[in-house]
N, C-alpha and C. Protein backbone atom coordinates (compact mmCIF):
# COMPACT_ATOMS: atom_id res chain seq x y z
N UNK A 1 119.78 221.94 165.73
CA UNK A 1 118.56 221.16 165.55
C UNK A 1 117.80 221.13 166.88
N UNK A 2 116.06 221.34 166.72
CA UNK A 2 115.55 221.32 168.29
C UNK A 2 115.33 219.90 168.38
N UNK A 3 114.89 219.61 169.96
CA UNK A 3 114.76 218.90 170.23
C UNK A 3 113.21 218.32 169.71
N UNK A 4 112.80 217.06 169.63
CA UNK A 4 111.19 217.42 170.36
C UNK A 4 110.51 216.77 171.73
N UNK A 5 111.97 216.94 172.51
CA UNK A 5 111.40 216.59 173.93
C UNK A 5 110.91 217.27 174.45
N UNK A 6 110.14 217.32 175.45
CA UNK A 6 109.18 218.42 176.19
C UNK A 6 109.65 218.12 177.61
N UNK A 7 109.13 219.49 178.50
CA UNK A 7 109.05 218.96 179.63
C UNK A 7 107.86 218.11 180.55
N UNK A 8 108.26 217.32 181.22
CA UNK A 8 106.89 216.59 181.85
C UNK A 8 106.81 216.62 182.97
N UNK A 9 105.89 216.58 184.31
CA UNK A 9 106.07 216.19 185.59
C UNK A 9 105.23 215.39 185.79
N UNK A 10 105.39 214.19 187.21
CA UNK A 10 104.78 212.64 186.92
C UNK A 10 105.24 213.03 188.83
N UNK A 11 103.62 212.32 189.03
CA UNK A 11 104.15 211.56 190.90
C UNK A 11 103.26 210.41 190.35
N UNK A 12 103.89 209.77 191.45
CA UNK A 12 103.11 208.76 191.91
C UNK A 12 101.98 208.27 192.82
N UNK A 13 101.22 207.60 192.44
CA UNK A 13 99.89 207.98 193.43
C UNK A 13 100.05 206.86 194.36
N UNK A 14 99.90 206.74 195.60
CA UNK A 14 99.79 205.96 196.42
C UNK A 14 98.87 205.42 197.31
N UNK A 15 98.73 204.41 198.07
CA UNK A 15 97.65 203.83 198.99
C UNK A 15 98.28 203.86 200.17
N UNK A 16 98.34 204.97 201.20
CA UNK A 16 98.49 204.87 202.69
C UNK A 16 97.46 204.66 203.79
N UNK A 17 97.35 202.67 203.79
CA UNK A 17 96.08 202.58 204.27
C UNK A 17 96.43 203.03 205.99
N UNK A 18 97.34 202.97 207.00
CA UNK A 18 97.20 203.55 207.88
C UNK A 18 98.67 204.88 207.94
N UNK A 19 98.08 205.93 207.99
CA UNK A 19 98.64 207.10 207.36
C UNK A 19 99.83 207.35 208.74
N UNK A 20 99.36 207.29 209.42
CA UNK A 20 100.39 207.31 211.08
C UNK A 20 101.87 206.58 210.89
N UNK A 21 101.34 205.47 209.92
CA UNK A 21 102.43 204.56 210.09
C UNK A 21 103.75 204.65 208.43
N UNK A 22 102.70 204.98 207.68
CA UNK A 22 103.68 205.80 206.87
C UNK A 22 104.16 204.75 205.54
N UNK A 23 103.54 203.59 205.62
CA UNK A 23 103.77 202.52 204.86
C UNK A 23 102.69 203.02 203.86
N UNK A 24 103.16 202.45 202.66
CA UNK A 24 102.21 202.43 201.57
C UNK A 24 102.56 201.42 200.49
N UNK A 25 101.79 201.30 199.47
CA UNK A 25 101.81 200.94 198.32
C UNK A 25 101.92 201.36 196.72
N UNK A 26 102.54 201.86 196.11
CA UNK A 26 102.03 202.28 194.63
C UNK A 26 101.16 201.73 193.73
N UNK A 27 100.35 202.81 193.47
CA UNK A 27 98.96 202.40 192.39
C UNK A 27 98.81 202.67 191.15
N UNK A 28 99.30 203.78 191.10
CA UNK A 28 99.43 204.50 189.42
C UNK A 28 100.64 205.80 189.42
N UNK A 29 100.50 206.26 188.14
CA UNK A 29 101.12 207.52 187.97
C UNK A 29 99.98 208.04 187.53
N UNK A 30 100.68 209.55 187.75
CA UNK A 30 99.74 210.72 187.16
C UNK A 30 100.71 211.25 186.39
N UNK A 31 100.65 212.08 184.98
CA UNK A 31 101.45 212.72 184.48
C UNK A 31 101.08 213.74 183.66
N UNK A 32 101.66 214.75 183.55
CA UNK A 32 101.44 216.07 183.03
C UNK A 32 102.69 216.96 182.28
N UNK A 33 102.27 217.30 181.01
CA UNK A 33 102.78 218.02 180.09
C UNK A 33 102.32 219.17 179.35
N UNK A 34 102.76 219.97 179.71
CA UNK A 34 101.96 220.64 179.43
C UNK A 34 101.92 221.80 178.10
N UNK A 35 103.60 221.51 177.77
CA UNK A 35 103.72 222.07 176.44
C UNK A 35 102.67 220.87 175.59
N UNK A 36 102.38 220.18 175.68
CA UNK A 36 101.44 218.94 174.96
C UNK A 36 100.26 218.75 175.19
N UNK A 37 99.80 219.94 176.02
CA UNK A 37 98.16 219.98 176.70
C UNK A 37 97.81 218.44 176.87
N UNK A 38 99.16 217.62 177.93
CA UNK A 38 98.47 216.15 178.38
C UNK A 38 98.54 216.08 179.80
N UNK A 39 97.54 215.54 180.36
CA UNK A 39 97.49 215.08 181.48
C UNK A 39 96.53 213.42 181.48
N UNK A 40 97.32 212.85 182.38
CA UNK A 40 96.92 211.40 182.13
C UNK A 40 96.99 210.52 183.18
N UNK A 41 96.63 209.63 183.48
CA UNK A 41 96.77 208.61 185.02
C UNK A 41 96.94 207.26 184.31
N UNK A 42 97.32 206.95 185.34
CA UNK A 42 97.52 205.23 184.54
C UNK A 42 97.63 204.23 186.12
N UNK A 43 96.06 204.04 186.78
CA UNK A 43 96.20 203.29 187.70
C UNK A 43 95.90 201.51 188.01
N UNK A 44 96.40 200.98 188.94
CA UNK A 44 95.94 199.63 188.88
C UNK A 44 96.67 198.82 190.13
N UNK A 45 95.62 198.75 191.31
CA UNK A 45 95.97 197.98 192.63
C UNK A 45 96.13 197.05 192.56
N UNK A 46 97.24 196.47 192.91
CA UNK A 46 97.51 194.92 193.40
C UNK A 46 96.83 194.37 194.72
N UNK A 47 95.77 193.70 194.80
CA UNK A 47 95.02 193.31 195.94
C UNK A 47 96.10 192.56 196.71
N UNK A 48 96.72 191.52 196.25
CA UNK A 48 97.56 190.82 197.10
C UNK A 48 98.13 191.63 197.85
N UNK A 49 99.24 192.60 197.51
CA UNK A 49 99.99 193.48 198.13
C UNK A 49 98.97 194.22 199.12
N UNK A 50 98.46 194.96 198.21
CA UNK A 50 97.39 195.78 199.71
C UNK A 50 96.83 194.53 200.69
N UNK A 51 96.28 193.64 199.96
CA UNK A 51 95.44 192.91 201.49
C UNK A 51 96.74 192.11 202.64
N UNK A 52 98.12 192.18 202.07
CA UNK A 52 99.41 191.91 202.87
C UNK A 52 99.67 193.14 203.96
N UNK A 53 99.32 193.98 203.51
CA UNK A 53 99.90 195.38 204.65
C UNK A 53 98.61 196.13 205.08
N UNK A 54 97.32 195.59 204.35
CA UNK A 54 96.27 196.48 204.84
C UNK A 54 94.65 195.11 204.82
N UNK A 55 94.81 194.06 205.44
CA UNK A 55 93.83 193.34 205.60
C UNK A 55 92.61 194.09 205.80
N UNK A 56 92.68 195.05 206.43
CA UNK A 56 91.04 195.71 207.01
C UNK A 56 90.98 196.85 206.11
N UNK A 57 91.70 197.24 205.45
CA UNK A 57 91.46 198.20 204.79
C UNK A 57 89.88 197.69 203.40
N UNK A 58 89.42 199.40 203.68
CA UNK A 58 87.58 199.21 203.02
C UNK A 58 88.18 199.44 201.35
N UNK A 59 88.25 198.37 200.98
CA UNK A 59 88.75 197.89 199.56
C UNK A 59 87.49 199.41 198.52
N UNK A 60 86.30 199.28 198.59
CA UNK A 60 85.36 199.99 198.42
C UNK A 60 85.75 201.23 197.97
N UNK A 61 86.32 201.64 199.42
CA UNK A 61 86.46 203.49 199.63
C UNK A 61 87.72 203.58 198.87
N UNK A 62 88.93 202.81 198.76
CA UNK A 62 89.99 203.13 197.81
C UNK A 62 89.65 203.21 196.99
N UNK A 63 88.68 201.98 196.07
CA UNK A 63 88.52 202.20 195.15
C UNK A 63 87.38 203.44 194.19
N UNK A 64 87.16 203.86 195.42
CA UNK A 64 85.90 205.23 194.87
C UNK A 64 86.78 206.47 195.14
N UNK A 65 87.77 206.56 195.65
CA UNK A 65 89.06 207.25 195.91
C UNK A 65 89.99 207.42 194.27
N UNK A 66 90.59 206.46 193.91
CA UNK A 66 90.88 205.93 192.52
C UNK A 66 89.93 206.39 191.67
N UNK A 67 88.77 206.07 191.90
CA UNK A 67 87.86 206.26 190.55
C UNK A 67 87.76 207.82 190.31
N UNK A 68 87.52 208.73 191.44
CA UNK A 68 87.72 210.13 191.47
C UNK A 68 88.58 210.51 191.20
N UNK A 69 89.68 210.16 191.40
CA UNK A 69 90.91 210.78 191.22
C UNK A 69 91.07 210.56 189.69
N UNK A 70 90.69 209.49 188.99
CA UNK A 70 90.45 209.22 186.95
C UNK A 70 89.52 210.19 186.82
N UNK A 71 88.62 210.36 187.33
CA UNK A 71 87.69 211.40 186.71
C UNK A 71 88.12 212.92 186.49
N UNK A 72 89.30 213.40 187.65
CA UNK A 72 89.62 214.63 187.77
C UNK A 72 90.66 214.90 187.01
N UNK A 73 91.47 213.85 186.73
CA UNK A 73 92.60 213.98 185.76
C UNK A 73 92.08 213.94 184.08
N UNK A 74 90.76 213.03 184.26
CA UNK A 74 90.24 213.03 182.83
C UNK A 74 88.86 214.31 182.16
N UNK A 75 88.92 215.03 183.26
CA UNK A 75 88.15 216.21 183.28
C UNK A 75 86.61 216.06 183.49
N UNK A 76 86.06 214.72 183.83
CA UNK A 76 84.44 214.31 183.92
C UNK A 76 83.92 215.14 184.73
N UNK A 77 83.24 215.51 184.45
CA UNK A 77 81.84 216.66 184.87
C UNK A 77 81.45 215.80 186.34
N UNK A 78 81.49 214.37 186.32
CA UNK A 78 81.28 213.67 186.96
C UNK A 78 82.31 213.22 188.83
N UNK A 79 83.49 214.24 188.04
CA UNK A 79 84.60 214.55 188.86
C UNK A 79 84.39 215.78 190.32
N UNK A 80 83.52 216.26 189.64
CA UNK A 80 82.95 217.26 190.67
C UNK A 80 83.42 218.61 190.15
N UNK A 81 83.53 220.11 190.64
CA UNK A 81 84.27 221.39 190.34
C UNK A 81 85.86 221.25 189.84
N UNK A 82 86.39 220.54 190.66
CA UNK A 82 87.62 219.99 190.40
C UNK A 82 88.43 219.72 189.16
N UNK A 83 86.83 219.06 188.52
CA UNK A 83 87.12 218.67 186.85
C UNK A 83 87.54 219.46 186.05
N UNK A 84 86.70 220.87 186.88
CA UNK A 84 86.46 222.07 185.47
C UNK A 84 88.07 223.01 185.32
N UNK A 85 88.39 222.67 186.49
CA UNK A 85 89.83 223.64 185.72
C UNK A 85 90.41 222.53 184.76
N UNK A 86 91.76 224.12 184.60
CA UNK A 86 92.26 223.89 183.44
C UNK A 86 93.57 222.15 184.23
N UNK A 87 93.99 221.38 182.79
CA UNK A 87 95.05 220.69 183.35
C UNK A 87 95.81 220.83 184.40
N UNK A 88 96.62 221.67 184.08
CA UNK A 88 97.48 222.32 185.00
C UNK A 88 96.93 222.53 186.81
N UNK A 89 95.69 223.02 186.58
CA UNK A 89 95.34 223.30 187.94
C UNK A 89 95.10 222.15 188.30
N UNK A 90 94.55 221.40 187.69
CA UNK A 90 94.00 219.98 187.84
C UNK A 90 95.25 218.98 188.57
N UNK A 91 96.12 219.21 187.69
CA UNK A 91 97.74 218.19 188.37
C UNK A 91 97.68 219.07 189.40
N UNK A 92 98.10 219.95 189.67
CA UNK A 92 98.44 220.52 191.01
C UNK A 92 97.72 220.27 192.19
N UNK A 93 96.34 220.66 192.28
CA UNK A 93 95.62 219.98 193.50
C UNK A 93 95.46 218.43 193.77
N UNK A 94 95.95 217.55 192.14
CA UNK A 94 95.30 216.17 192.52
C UNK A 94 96.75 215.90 193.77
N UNK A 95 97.66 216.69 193.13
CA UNK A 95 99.63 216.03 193.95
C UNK A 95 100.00 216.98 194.98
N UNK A 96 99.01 217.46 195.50
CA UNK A 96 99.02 218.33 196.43
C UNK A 96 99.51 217.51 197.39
N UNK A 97 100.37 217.58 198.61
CA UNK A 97 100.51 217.51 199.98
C UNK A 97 99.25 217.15 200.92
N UNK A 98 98.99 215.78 201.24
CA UNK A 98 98.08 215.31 202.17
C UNK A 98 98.22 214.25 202.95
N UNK A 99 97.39 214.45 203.98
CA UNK A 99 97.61 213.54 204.84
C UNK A 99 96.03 212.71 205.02
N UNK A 100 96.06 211.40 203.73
CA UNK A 100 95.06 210.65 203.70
C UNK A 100 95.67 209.44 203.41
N UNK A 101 94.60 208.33 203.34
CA UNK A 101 94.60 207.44 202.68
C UNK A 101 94.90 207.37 200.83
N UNK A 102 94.71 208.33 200.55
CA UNK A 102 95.59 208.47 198.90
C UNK A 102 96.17 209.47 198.35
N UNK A 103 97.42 209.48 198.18
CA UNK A 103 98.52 210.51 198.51
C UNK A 103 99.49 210.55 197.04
N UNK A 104 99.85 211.45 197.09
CA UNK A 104 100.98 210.98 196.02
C UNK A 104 102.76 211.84 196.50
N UNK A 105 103.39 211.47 195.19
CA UNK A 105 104.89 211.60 195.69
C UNK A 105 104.85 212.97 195.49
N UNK A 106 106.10 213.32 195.86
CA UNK A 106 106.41 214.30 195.45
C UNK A 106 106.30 214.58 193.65
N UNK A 107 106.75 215.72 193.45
CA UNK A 107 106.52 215.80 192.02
C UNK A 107 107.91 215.61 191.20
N UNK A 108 107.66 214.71 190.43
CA UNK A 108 109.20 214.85 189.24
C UNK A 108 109.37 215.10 188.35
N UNK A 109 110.37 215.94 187.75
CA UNK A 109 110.27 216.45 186.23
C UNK A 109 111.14 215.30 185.25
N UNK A 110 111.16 215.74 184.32
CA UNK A 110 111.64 215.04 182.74
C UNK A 110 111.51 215.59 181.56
N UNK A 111 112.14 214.84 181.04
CA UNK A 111 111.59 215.17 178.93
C UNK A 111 111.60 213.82 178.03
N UNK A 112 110.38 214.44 177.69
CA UNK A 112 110.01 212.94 176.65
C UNK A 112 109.32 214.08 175.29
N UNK A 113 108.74 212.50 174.40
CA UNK A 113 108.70 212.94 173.28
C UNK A 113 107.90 212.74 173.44
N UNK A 114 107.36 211.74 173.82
CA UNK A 114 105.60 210.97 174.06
C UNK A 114 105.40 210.57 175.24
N UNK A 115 104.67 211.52 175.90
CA UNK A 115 103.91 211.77 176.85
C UNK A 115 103.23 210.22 177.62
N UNK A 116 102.28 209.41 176.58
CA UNK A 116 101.66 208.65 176.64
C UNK A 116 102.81 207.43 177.01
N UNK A 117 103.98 206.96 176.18
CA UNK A 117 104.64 205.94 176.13
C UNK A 117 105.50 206.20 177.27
N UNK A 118 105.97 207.51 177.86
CA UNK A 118 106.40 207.59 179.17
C UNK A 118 105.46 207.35 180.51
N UNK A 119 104.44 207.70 180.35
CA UNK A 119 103.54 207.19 181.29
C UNK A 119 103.46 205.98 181.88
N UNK A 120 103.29 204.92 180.83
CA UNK A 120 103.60 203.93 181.21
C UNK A 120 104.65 202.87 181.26
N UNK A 121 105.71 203.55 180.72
CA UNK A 121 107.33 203.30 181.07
C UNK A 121 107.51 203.66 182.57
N UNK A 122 107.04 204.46 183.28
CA UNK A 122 107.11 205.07 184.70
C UNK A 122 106.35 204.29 185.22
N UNK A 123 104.72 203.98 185.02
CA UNK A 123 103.93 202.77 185.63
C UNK A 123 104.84 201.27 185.43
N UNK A 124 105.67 200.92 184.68
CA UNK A 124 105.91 199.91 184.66
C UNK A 124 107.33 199.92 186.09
N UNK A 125 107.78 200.89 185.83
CA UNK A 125 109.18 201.16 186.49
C UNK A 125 108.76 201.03 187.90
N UNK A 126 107.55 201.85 188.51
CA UNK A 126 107.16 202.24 190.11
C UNK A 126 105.90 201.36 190.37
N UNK A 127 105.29 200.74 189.58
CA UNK A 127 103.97 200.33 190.20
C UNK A 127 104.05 199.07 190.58
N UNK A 128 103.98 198.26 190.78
CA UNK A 128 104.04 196.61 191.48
C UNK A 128 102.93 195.74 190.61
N UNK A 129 103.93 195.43 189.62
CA UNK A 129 102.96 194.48 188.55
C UNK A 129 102.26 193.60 189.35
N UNK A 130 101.17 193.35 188.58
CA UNK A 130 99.93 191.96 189.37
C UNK A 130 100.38 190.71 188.59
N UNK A 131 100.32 189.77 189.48
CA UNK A 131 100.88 188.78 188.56
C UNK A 131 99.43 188.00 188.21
N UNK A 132 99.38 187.33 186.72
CA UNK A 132 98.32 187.06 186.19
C UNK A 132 98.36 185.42 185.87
């Protein structure tokens, strides 16, 4: 009997407001499947936490940082060239290796059945709930 798990890969996106020092925060996941033609983000900053380790940090520029980074995973024209490849290329440059203020992990694999309900099984697992 097959399975119908697929394979997936998922980093995590992060906020390294001073990059020297190597501290950060988790903001979202990104995740990609690609036997399932999905790619998906699932982000959301905890101000408390960031304004604890990054008081001066330009709340602004993360967040226009974030907002690009949804646009490129969600393919918006509005995303810039970036948008227009395919998924695949798309995960790869967003989890590329950098040295900025928004970074992500390394890359991890898996198998799920649903793409979507692992996404945010992983956001719940790595991201730093906001308390409401």
């Amino acid at each position: 009997m097959a399975s119908s798990n697929k394979v997936f890969e998922y980093a995590i996106i992060r906020i390294v407001p001073v990059v020297e020092r190597e501290e950060f925060i988790n903001v979202g996941v990104v995740l990609f499947c690609k036997e399932m033609d999905f790619l998906a983000v699932k982000i959301e900053v905890n101000e408390v936490k960031l304004n604890a380790i990054a008081p001066q940090i330009d709340k602004k520029l993360v967040s226009d940082y974030l907002s690009s980074f949804k646009m490129i995973v969600e393919g918006q024209k509005t995303g810039g060239e970036i948008s227009e490849y395919v998924p695949a290329e798309r995960f790869r440059w967003l989890t590329a290796t950098r040295s900025a203020i928004l970074q992500c992990s390394k890359i991890h694999p898996g198998f799920c059945a649903n793409p979507e309900l692992k996404l945010n099984q992983l956001f719940s697992d790595y991201v730093e709930p906001i308390e409401k």
